[in-house]
Protein backbone atom coordinates (compact mmCIF):
# COMPACT_ATOMS: atom_id res chain seq x y z
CA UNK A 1 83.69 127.62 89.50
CA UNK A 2 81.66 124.81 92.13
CA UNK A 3 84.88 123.13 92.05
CA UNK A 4 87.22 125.72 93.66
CA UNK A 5 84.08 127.55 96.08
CA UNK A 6 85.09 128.25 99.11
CA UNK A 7 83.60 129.83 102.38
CA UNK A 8 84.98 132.79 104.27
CA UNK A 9 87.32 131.56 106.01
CA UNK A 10 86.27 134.46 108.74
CA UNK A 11 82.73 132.47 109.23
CA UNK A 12 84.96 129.54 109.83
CA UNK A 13 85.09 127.98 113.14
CA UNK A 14 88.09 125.87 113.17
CA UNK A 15 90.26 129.55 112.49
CA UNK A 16 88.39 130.67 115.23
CA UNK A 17 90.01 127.88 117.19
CA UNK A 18 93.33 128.26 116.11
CA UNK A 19 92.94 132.37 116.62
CA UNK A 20 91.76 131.17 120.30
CA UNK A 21 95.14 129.05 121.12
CA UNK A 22 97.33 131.68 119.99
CA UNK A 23 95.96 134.63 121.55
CA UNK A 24 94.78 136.37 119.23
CA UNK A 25 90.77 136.18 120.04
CA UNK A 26 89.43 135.37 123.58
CA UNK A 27 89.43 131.86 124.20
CA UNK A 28 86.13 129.27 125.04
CA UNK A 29 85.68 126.59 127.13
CA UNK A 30 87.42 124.22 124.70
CA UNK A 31 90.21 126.09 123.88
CA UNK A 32 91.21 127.68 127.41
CA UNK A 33 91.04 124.33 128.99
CA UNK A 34 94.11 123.51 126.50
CA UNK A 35 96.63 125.89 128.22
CA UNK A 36 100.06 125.83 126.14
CA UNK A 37 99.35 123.73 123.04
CA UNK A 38 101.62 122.45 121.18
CA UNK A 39 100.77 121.44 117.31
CA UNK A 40 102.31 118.37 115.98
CA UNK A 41 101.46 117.87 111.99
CA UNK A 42 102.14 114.75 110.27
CA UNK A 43 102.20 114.51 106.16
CA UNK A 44 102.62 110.77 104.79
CA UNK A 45 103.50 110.15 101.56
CA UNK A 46 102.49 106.61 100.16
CA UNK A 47 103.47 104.58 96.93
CA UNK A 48 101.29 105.63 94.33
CA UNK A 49 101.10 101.82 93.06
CA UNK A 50 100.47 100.39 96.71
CA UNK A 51 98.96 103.04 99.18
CA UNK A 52 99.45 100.04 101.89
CA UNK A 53 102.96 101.25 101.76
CA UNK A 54 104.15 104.51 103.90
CA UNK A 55 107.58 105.72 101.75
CA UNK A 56 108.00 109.02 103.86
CA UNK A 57 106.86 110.46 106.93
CA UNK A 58 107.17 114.10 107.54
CA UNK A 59 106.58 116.13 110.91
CA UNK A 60 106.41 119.58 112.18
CA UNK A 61 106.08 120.88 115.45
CA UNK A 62 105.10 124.04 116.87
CA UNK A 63 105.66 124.38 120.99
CA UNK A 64 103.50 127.43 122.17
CA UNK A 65 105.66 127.03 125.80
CA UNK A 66 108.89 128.47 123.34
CA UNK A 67 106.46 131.23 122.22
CA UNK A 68 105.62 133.15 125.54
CA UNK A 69 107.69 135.71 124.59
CA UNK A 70 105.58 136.23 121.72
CA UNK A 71 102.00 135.95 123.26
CA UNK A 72 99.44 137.11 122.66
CA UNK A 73 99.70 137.11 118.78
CA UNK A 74 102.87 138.14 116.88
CA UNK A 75 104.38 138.31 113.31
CA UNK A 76 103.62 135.77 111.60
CA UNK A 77 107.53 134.94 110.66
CA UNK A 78 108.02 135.10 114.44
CA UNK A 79 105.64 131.85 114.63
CA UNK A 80 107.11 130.68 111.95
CA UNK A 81 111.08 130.36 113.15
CA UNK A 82 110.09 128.45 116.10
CA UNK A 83 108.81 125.23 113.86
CA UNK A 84 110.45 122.34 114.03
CA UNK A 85 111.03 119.69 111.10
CA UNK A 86 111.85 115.61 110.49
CA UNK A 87 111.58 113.83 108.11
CA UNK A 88 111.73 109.78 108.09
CA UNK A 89 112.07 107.42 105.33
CA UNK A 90 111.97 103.85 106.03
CA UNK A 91 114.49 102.18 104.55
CA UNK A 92 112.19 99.09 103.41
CA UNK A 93 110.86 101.32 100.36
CA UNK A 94 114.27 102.91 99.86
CA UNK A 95 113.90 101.94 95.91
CA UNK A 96 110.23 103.06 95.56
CA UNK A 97 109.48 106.33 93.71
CA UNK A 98 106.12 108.13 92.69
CA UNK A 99 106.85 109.34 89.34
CA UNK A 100 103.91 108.39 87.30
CA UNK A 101 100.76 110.32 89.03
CA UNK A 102 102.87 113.08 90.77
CA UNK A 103 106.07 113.96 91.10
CA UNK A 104 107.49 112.71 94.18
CA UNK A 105 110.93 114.27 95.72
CA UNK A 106 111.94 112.04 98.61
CA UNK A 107 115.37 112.82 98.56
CA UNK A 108 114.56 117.04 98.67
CA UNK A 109 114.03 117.65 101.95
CA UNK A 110 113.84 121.43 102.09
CA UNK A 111 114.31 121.92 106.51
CA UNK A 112 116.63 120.07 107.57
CA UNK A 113 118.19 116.52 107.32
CA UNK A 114 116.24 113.04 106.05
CA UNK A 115 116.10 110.57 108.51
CA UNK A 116 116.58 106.58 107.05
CA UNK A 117 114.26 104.17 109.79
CA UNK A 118 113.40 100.91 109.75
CA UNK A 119 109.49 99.93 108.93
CA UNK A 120 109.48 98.37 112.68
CA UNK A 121 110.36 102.05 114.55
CA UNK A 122 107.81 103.78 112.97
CA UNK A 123 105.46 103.28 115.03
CA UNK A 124 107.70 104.05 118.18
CA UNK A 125 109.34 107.12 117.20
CA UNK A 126 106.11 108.66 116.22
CA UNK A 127 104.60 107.80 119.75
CA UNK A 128 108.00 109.54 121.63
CA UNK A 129 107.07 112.79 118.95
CA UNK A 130 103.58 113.18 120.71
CA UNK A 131 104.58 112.47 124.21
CA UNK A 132 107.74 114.68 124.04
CA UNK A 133 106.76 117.24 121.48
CA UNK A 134 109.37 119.71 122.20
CA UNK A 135 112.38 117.18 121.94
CA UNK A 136 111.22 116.28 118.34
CA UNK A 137 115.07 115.83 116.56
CA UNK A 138 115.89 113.47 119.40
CA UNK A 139 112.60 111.25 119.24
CA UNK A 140 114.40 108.93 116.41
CA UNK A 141 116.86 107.93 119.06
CA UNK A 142 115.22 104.95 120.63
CA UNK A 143 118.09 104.60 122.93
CA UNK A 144 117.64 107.69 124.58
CA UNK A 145 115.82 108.36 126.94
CA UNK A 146 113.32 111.83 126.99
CA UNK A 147 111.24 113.77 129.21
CA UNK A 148 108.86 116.51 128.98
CA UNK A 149 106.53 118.30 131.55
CA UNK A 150 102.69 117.52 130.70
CA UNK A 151 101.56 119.25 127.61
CA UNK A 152 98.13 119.35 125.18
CA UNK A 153 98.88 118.26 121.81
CA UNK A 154 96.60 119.59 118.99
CA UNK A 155 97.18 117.15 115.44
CA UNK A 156 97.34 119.30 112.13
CA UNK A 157 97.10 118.21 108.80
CA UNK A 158 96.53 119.48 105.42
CA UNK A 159 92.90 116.50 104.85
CA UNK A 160 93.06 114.86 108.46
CA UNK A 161 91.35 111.57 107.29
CA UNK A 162 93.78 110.73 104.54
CA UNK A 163 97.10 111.53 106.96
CA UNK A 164 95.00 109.32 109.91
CA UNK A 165 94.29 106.56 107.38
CA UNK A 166 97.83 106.35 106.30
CA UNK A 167 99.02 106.32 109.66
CA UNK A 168 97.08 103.51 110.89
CA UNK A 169 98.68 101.98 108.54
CA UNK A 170 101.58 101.94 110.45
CA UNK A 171 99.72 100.53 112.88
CA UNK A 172 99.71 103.89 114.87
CA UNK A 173 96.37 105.27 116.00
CA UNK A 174 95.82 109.22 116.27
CA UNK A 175 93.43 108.46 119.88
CA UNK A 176 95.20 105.60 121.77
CA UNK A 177 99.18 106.54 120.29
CA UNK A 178 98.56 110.45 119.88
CA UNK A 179 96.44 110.96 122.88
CA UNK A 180 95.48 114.30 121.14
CA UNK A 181 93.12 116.94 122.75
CA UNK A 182 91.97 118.54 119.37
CA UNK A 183 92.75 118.13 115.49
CA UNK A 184 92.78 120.73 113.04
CA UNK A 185 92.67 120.51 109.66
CA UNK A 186 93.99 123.10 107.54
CA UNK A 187 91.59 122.13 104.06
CA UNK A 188 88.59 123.18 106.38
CA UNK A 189 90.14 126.12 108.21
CA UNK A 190 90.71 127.89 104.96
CA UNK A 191 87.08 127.15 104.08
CA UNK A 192 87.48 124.42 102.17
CA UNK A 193 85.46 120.95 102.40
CA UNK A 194 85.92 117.18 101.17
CA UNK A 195 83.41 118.36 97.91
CA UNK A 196 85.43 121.71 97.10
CA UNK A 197 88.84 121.06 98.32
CA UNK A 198 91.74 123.42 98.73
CA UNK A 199 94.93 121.73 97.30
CA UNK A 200 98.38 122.80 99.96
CA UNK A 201 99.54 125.00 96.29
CA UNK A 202 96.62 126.32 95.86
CA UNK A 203 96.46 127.84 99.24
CA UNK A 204 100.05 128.63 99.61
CA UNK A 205 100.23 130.50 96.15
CA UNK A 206 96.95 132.82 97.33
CA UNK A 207 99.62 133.54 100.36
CA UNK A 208 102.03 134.82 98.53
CA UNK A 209 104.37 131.60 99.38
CA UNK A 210 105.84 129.78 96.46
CA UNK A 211 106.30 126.30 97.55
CA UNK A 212 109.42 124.05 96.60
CA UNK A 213 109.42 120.26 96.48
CA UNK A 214 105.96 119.67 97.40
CA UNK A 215 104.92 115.87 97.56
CA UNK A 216 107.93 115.49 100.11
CA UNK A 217 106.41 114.40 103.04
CA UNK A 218 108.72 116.77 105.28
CA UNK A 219 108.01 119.73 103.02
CA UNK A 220 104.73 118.94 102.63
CA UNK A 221 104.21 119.14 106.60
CA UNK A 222 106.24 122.10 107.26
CA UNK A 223 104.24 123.89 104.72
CA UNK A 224 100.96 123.00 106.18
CA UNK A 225 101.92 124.00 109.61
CA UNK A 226 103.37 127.21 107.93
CA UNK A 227 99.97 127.91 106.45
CA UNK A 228 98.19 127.57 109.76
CA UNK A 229 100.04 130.14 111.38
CA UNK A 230 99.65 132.63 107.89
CA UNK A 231 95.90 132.18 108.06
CA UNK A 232 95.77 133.02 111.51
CA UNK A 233 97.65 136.02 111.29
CA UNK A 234 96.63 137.09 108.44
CA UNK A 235 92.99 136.88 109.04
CA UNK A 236 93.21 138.61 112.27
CA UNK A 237 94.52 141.45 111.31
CA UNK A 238 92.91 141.83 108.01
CA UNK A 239 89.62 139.84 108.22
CA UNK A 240 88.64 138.16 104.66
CA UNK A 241 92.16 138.33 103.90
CA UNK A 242 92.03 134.31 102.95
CA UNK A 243 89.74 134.02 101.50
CA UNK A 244 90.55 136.93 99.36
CA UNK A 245 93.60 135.48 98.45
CA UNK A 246 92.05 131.98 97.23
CA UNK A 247 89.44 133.65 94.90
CA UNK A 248 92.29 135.24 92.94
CA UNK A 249 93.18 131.42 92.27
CA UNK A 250 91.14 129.57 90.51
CA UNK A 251 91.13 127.25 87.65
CA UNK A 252 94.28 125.30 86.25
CA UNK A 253 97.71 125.76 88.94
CA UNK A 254 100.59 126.83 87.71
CA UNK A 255 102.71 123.28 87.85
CA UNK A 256 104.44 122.49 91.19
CA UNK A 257 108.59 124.36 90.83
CA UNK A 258 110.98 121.39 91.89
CA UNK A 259 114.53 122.13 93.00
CA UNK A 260 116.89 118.94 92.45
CA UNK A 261 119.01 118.31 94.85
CA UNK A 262 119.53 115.83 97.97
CA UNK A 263 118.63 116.20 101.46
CA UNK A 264 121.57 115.35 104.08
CA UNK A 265 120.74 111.97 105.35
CA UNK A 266 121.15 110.38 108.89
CA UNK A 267 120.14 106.87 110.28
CA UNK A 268 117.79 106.47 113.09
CA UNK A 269 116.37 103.96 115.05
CA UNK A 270 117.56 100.81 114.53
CA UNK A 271 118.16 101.47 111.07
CA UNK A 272 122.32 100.67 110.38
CA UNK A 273 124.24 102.68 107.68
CA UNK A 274 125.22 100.79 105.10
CA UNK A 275 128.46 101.37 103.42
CA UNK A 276 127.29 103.00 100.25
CA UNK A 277 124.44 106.05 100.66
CA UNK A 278 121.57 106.04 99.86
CA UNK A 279 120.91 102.81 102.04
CA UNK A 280 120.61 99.94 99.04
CA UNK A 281 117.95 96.95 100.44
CA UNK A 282 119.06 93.60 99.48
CA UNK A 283 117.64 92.67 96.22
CA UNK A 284 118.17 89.70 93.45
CA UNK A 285 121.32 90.45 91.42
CA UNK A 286 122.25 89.04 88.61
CA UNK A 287 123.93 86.00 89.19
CA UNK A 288 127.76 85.85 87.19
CA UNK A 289 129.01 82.78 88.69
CA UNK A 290 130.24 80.85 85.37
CA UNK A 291 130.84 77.32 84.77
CA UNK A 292 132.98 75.31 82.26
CA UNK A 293 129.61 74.57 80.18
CA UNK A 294 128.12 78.06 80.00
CA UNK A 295 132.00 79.27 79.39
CA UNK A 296 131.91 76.99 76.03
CA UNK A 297 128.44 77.53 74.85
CA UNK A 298 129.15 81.31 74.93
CA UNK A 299 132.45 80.22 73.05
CA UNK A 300 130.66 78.06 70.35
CA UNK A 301 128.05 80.77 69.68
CA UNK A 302 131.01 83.44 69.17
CA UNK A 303 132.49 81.33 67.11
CA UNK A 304 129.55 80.49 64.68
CA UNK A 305 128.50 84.09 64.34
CA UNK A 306 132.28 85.07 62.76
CA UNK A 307 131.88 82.19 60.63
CA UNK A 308 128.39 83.19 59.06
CA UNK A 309 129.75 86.41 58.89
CA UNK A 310 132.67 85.24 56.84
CA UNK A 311 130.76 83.42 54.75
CA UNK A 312 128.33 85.94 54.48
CA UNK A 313 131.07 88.33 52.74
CA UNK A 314 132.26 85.60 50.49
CA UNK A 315 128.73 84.39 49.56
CA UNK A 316 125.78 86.19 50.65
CA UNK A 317 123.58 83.81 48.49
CA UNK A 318 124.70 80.61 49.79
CA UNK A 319 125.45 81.97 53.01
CA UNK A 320 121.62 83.23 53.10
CA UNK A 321 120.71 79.69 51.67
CA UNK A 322 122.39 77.72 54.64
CA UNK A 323 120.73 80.06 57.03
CA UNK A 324 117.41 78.53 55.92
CA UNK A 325 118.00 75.64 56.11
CA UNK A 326 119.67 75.40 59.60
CA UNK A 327 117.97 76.00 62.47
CA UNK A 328 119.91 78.99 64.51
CA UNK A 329 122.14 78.28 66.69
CA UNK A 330 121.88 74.33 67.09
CA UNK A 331 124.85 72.85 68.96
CA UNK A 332 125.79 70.41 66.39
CA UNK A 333 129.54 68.69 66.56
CA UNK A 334 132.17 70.93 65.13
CA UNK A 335 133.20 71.49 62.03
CA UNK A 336 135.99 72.94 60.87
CA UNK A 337 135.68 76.58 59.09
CA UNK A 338 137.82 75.67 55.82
């Protein structure tokens, strides 16, 4: 019971905040200052073996300047179709898959297309998403160009610190690289808190949202941006509504539903298409270069195995007695058979 309590989300100021930036409660000092936010979340998704390394990066963006016609408040689908999704995998950690602890799904991207990056452009392209929000499926392009008039950016995420952590290590930094004016964090705007969390399932089950392929770091993000907008809603029109929804589960989750299936892919950045797909990194192969003395040791060790087994059908005794006494496989001169 401690472990899945949860205050009304109602009471809650950070859904007061979000209800304040889209319209649907009158806005304070902090939040009117923003104008036309737009929310940029980021999910990362790290090895499970190695947390130092970043195998997917998923982002969804929500531009309140493509919403006017919608303000103030609206159906919460209406929100919803005006999300944006990417997805970027770099292509360093190509061969890396969380399979042990959780079920990863890098390959089912459930919006759109998977990006393949290098390691390098990371950094870059995520810096070109929070200066030009709204141009989000052409921020991978590092040869082109964007603009975009002045906007506020407000950073989601489903547990801030652990998405913020992840991305420094990709040497980008949420104050100097985002420049954002405000974070929300979706575990503490459903009333949750780093001692009684609120798992992304958890919450999107008490919504009446069945999630696919979660632990994609694109699904994961457009999901948590999803939620956002729900609990907004939702709450505003029917306050307690969220928290409602959470109490009804608690305990043991029903397991996460995976679809198989793959994600079309694209290559960003400077990031080259190789000629087979998935992009295959370089590794050690087996090496089948054969010389003349490998060629005949291979031969000789053929040829003594049909021999014992010859012998071994004529004689199994003796042929069982000679085996004892020889040491297997010792590259003495030939003999012949007879």
């Amino acid at each position: 019971m401690g472990k899945h309590r949860v205050q009304a989300p109602g009471d809650s100021r950070e859904l007061h905040i979000v209800q304040e930036m889209f319209g649907l409660r009158p806005p304070t000092t902090m939040t009117a200052n923003l104008g036309w936010p737009v929310f940029i979340c980021i999910d990362c998704e790290a090895f499970e073996h190695d947390q130092s390394k970043i195998t997917e990066i998923g982002v969804a963006v929500l531009d309140t300047r493509d919403c006017a016609d919608l303000w103030p408040g609206a159906d919460e689908q209406q929100w919803i179709e005006k999300i944006q999704y990417a997805h970027y995998r770099p292509v360093q950690y190509a061969d890396l898959r969380n399979k042990n602890f959780i079920q990863g799904c890098a390959e089912g991207f459930n919006f759109g297309s998977t990006a393949w990056i290098n390691l390098e452009d990371a950094k870059p392209i995520l810096r070109r998403i929070f200066k030009y929000p709204s141009q989000l499926h052409q921020a991978g392009d590092l040869s082109t160009p964007l603009w975009d008039c002045r906007c506020q950016t407000v950073f989601v995420a489903h547990g801030a610190s652990n998405d913020t952590a992840f991305l420094r290590k990709l040497d980008f930094d949420m104050e100097s690289d985002g420049q954002v004016s405000l974070t929300v964090d979706t575990q503490r705007v459903a009333g949750g808190s780093k001692r009684a969390a609120i798992g992304l399932h958890r919450l999107l089950l008490s919504m009446g949202v069945q999630p696919i392929n979660l632990h994609n770091a694109g699904n994961d993000a457009a999901y948590t941006l999803q939620s956002m907008v729900m609990m907004a809603c939702r709450d505003s029109a029917n306050p307690g509504t969220v928290a409602a929804g959470l109490m009804r589960y608690r305990g043991k989750m029903p397991p996460v539903q995976h679809i198989a299936f793959k994600a079309p892919q694209i290559w960003m950045g400077t990031a080259v298409q190789p000629g087979v797909d998935p992009p295959v990194i370089v590794q050690r192969q087996k090496n089948t270069s054969q010389d003349a003395t490998s060629v005949r040791i291979r031969a000789e060790r053929r040829r003594r195995k049909r021999v014992a087994r010859a012998r071994a059908k004529a004689d199994p005794k003796a042929a069982a007695a000679a085996t004892k006494k020889r040491r297997p496989w010792s590259f003495k001169p030939r003999r012949n058979a007879t």
